[in-house]
Structures are given as C-alpha cells and as structure tokens.
N, C-alpha and C. Protein backbone atom coordinates (compact mmCIF):
# COMPACT_ATOMS: atom_id res chain seq x y z
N UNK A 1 -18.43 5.39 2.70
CA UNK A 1 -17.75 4.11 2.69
C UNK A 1 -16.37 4.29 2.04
N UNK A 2 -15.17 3.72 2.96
CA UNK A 2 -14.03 4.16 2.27
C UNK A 2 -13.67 2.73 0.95
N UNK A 3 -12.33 3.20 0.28
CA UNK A 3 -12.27 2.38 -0.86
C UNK A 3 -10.60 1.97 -0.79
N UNK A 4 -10.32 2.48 0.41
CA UNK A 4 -9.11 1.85 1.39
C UNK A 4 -8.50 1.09 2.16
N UNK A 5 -8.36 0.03 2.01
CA UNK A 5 -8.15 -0.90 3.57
C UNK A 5 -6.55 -0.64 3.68
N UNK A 6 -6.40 -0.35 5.07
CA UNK A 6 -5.22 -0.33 5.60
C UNK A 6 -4.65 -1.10 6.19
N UNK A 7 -3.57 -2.25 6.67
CA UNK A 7 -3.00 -3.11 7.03
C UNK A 7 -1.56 -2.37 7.70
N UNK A 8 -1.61 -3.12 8.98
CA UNK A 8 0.17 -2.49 9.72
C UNK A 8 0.78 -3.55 9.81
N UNK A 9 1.84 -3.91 9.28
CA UNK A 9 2.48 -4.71 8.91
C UNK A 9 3.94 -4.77 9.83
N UNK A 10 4.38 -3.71 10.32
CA UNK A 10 5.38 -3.20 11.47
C UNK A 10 5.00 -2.60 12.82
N UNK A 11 3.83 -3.03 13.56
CA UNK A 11 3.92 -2.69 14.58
C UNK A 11 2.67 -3.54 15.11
N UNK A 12 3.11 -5.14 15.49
CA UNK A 12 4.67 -5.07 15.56
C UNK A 12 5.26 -6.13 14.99
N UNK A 13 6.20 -5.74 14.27
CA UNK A 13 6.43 -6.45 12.94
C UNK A 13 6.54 -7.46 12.54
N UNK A 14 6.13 -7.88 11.45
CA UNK A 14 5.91 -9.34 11.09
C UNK A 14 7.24 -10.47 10.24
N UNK A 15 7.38 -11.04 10.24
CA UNK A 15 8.44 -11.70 9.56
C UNK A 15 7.94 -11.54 8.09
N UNK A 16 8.86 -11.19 7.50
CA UNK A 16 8.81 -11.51 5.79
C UNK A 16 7.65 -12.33 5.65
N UNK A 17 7.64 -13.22 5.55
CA UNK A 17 6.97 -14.30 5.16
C UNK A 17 5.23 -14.26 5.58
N UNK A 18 5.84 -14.03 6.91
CA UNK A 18 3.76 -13.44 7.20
C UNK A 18 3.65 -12.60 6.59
N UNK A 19 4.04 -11.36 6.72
CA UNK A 19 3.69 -10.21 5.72
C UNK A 19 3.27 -10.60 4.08
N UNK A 20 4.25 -11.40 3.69
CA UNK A 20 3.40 -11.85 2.32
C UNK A 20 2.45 -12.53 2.10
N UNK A 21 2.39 -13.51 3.30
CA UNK A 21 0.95 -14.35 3.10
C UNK A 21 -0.14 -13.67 3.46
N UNK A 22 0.02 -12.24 4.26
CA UNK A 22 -0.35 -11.39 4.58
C UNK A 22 -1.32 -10.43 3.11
N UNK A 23 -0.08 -10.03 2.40
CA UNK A 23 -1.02 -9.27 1.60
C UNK A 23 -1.09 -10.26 -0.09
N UNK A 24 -1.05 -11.34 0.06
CA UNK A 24 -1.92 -12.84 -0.15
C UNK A 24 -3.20 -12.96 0.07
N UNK A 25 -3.31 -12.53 1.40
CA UNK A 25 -4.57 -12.70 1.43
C UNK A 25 -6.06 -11.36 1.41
N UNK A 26 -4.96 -10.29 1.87
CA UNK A 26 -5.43 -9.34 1.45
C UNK A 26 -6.08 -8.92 0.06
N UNK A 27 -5.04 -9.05 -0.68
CA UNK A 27 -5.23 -8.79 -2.31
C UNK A 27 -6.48 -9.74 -2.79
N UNK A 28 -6.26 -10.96 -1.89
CA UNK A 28 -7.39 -11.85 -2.95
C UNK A 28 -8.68 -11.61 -2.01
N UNK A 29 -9.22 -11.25 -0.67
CA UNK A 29 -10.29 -10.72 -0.24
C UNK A 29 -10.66 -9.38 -0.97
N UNK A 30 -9.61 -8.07 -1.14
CA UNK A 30 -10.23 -7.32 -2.48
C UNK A 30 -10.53 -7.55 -3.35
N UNK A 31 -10.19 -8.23 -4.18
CA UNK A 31 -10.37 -8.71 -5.97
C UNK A 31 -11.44 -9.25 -5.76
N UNK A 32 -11.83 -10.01 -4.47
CA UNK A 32 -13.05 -11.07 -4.63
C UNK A 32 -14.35 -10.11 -3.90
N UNK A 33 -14.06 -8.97 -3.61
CA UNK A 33 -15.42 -7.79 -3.23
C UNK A 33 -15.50 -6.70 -3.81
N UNK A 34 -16.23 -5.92 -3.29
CA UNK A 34 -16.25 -4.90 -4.02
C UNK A 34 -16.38 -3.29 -3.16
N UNK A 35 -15.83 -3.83 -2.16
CA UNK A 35 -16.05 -2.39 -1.09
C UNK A 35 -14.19 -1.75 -1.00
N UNK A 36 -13.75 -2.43 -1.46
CA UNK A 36 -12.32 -1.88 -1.47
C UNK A 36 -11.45 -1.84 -2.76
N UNK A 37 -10.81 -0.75 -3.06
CA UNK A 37 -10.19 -1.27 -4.36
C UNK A 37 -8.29 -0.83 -4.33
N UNK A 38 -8.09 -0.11 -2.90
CA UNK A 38 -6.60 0.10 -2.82
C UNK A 38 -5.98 -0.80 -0.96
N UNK A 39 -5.04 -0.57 -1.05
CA UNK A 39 -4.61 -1.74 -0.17
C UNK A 39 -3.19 -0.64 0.66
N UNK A 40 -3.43 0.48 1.75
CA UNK A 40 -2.27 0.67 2.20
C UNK A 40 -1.88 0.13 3.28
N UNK A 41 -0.30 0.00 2.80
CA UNK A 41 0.05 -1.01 3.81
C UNK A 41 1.12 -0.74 4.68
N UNK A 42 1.03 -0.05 6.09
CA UNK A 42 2.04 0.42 6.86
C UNK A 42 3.24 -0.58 7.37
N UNK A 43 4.35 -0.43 5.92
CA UNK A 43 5.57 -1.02 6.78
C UNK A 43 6.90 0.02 7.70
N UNK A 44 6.59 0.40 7.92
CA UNK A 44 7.84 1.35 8.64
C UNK A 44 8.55 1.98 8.04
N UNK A 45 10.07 2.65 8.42
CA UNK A 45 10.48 3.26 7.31
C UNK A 45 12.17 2.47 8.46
N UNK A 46 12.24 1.46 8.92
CA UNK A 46 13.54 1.09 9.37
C UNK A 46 13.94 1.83 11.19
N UNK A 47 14.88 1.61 11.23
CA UNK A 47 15.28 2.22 12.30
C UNK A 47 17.01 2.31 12.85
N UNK A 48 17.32 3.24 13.57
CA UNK A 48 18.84 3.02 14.19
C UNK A 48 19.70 3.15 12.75
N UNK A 49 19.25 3.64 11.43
CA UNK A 49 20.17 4.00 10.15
C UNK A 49 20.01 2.62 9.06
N UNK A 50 19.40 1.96 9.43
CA UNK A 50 19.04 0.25 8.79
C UNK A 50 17.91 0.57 8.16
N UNK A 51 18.10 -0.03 6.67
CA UNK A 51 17.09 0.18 5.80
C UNK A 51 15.52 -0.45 6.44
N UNK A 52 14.22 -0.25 5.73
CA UNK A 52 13.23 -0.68 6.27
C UNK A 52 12.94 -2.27 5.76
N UNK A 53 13.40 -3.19 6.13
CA UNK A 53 13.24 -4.28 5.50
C UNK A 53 12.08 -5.03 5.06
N UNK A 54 10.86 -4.50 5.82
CA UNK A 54 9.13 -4.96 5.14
C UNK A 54 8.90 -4.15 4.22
N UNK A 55 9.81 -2.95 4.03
CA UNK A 55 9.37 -2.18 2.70
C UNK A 55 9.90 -2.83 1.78
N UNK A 56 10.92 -3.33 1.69
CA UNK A 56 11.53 -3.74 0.79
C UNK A 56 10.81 -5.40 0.36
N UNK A 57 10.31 -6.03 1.43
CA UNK A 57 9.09 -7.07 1.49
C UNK A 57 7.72 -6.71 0.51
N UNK A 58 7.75 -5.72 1.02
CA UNK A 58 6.51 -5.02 0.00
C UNK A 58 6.75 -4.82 -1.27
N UNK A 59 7.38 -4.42 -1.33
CA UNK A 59 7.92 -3.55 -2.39
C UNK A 59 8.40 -5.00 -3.85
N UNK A 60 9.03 -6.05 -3.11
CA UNK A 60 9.55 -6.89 -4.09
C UNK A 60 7.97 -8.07 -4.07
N UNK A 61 6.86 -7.67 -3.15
CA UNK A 61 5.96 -8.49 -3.52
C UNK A 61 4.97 -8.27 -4.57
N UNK A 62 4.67 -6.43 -4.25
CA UNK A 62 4.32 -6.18 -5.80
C UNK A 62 4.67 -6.35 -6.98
N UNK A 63 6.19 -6.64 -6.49
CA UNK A 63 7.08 -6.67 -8.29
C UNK A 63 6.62 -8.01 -8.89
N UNK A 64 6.71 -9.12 -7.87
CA UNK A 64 6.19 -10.37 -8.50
C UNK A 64 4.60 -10.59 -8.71
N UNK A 65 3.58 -9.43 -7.94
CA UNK A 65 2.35 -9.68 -8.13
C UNK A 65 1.78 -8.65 -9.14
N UNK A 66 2.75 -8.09 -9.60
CA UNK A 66 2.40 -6.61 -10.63
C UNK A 66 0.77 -6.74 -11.64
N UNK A 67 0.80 -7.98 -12.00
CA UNK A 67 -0.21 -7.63 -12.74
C UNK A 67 -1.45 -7.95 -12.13
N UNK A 68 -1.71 -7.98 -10.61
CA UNK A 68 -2.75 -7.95 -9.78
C UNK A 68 -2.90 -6.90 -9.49
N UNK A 69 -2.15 -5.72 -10.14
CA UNK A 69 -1.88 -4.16 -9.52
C UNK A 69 -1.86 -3.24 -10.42
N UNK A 70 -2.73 -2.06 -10.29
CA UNK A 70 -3.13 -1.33 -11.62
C UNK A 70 -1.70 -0.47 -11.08
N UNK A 71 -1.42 -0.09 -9.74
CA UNK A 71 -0.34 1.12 -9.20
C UNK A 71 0.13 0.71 -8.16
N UNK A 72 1.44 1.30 -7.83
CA UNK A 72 2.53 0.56 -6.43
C UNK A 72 2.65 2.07 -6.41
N UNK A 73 2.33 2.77 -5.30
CA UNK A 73 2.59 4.59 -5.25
C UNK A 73 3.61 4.13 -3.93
N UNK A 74 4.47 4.83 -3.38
CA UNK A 74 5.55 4.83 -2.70
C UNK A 74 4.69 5.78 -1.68
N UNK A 75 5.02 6.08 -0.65
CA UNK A 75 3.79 6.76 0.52
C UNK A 75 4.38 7.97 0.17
N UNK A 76 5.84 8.23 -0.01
CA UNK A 76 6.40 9.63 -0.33
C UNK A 76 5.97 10.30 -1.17
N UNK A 77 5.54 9.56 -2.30
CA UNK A 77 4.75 10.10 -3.35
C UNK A 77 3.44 10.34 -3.77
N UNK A 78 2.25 10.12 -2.33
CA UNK A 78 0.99 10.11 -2.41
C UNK A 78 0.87 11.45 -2.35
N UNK A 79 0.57 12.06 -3.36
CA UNK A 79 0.04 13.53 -3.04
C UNK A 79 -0.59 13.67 -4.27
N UNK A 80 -1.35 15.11 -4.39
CA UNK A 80 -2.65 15.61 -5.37
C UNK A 80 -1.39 16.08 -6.85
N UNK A 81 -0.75 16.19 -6.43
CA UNK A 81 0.47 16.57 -8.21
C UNK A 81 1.12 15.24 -8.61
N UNK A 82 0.98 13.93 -7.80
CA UNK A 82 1.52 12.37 -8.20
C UNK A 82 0.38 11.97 -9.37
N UNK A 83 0.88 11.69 -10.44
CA UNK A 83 0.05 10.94 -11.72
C UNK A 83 -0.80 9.83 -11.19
N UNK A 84 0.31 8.94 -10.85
CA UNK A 84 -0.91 7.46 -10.11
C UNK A 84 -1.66 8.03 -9.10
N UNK A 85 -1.63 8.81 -8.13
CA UNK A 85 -2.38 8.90 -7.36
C UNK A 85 -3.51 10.07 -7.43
N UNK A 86 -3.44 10.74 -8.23
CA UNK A 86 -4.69 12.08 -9.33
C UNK A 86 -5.52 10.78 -9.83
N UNK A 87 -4.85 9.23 -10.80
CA UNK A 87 -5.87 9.09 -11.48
C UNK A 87 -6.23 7.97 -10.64
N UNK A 88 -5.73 7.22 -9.46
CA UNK A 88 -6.47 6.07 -8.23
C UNK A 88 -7.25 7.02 -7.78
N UNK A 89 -7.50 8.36 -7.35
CA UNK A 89 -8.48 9.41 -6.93
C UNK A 89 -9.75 9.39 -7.94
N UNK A 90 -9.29 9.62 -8.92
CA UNK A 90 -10.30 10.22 -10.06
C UNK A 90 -11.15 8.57 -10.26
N UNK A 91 -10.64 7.58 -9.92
CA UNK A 91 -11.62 6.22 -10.42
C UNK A 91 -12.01 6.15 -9.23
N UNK A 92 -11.24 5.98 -8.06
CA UNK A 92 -12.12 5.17 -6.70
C UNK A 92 -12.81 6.32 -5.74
N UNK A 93 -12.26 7.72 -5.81
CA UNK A 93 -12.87 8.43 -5.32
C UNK A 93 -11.96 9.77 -4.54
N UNK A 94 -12.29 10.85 -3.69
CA UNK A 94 -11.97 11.47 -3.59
C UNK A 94 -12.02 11.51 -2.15
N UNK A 95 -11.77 10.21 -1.50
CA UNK A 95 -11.70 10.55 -0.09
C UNK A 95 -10.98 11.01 0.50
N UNK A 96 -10.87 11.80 1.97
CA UNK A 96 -9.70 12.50 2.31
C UNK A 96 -8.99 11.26 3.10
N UNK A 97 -7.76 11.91 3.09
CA UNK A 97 -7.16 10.76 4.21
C UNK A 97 -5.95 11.61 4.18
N UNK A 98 -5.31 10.89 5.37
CA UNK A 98 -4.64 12.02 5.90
C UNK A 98 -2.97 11.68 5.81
N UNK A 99 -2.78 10.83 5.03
CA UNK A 99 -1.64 10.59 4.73
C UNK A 99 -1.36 11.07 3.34
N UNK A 100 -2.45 11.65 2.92
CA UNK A 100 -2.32 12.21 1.09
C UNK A 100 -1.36 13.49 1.39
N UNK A 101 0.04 13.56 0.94
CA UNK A 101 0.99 14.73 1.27
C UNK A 101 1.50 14.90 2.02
N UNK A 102 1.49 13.96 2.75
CA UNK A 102 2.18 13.84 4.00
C UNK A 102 4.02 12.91 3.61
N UNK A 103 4.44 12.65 2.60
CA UNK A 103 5.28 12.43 2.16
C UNK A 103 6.33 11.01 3.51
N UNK A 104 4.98 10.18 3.33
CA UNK A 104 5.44 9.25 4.27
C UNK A 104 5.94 7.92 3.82
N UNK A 105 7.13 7.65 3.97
CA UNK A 105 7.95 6.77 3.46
C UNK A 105 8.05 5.15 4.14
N UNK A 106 6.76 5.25 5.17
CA UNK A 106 7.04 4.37 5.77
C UNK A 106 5.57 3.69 5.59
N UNK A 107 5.50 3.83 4.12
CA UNK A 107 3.93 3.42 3.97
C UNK A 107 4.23 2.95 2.41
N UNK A 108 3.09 2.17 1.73
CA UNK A 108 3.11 1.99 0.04
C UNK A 108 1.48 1.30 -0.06
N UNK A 109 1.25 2.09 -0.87
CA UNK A 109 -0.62 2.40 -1.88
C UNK A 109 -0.44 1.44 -2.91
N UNK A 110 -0.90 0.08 -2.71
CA UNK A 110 -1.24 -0.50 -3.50
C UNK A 110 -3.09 -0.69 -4.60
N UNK A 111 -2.80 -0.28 -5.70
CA UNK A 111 -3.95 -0.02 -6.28
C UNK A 111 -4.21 -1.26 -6.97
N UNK A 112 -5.05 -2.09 -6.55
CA UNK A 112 -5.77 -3.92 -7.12
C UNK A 112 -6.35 -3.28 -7.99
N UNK A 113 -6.25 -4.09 -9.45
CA UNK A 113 -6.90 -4.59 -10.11
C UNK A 113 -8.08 -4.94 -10.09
C-alpha cells in the first residue's frame, strides 16, 4: 500500500484557483485518513522559456498552509542524500518510486502533517 497520492495539476492545466481548491481538498482528505501521508503534485516545469506558473501556485500555497506540512521537498531535490526526503522515507516508508533522483523540477512532495 503506497503512502503517496499523486495529483496532475498541468495536464491539462488547471487555473490557479482550481489547483488550490484542489490541494484544499486534497490535504484535508489526507489529514482526515490514514492510508496516505505525502501529497505529490505534478505541476509542470513551464514552457517556450516562461516560468512554471502552477509551481509557483504550489509553491506559494504551501507557504500559506505551512503548518499543515511537516516538508515542501522541490522534485529537484527528491533524492536518497536530501535531509527531508531520508527522514519522509525513514517515517512513511521506503517505497520505490521512480521519481526519487530523478531531479524533476516539474513536480513538489508535499509531506501532511
């Protein structure tokens, strides 16, 4: 049983605003079970030289939901030598997945509370 739910949030992409009511509702279906305890959430990484703008959606929704969030790991930084993501491994588990090192920027590991 994984301890992951994944959400795609850019394909095909959602307006700001869904996307937050989006992981609104996400966050509060985790907190309120117990089969999931991280939340990745595929926003893109932009396109044509234009920043990724649901990352940046993401990114400023954790900032205001921070303390619903033990970790905000950046997808670039999911790998086995990243601090937050050795110790979200070491509590929820050691599943493989295949974006661990894959240094993907068009993704962000949210770890619920």
């Amino acid at each position: 049983m994984t301890y992951i739910r994944t959400i795609d949030i850019a394909h095909p992409p959602l307006s700001s605003g869904t996307a937050e009511e989006l992981l609104d509702d996400e966050v509060r279906q985790i907190r309120s079970g117990k089969q999931w305890r991280v939340l990745k959430v595929i926003h893109g990484i932009g396109k044509n030289g234009r920043p990724a703008v649901l990352k940046q959606t993401v990114l400023n929704w954790a900032y205001r939901n921070r303390k619903q969030l033990k970790a905000v790991i950046p997808g670039e930084n999911f790998n086995i030598l990243d601090a937050q993501s050795q110790e979200m491994r070491k509590q929820c588990g050691q599943e493989p997945d295949a974006d661990l090192g894959a240094t993907n920027s068009g993704m962000t590991i949210l770890w619920i509370k």
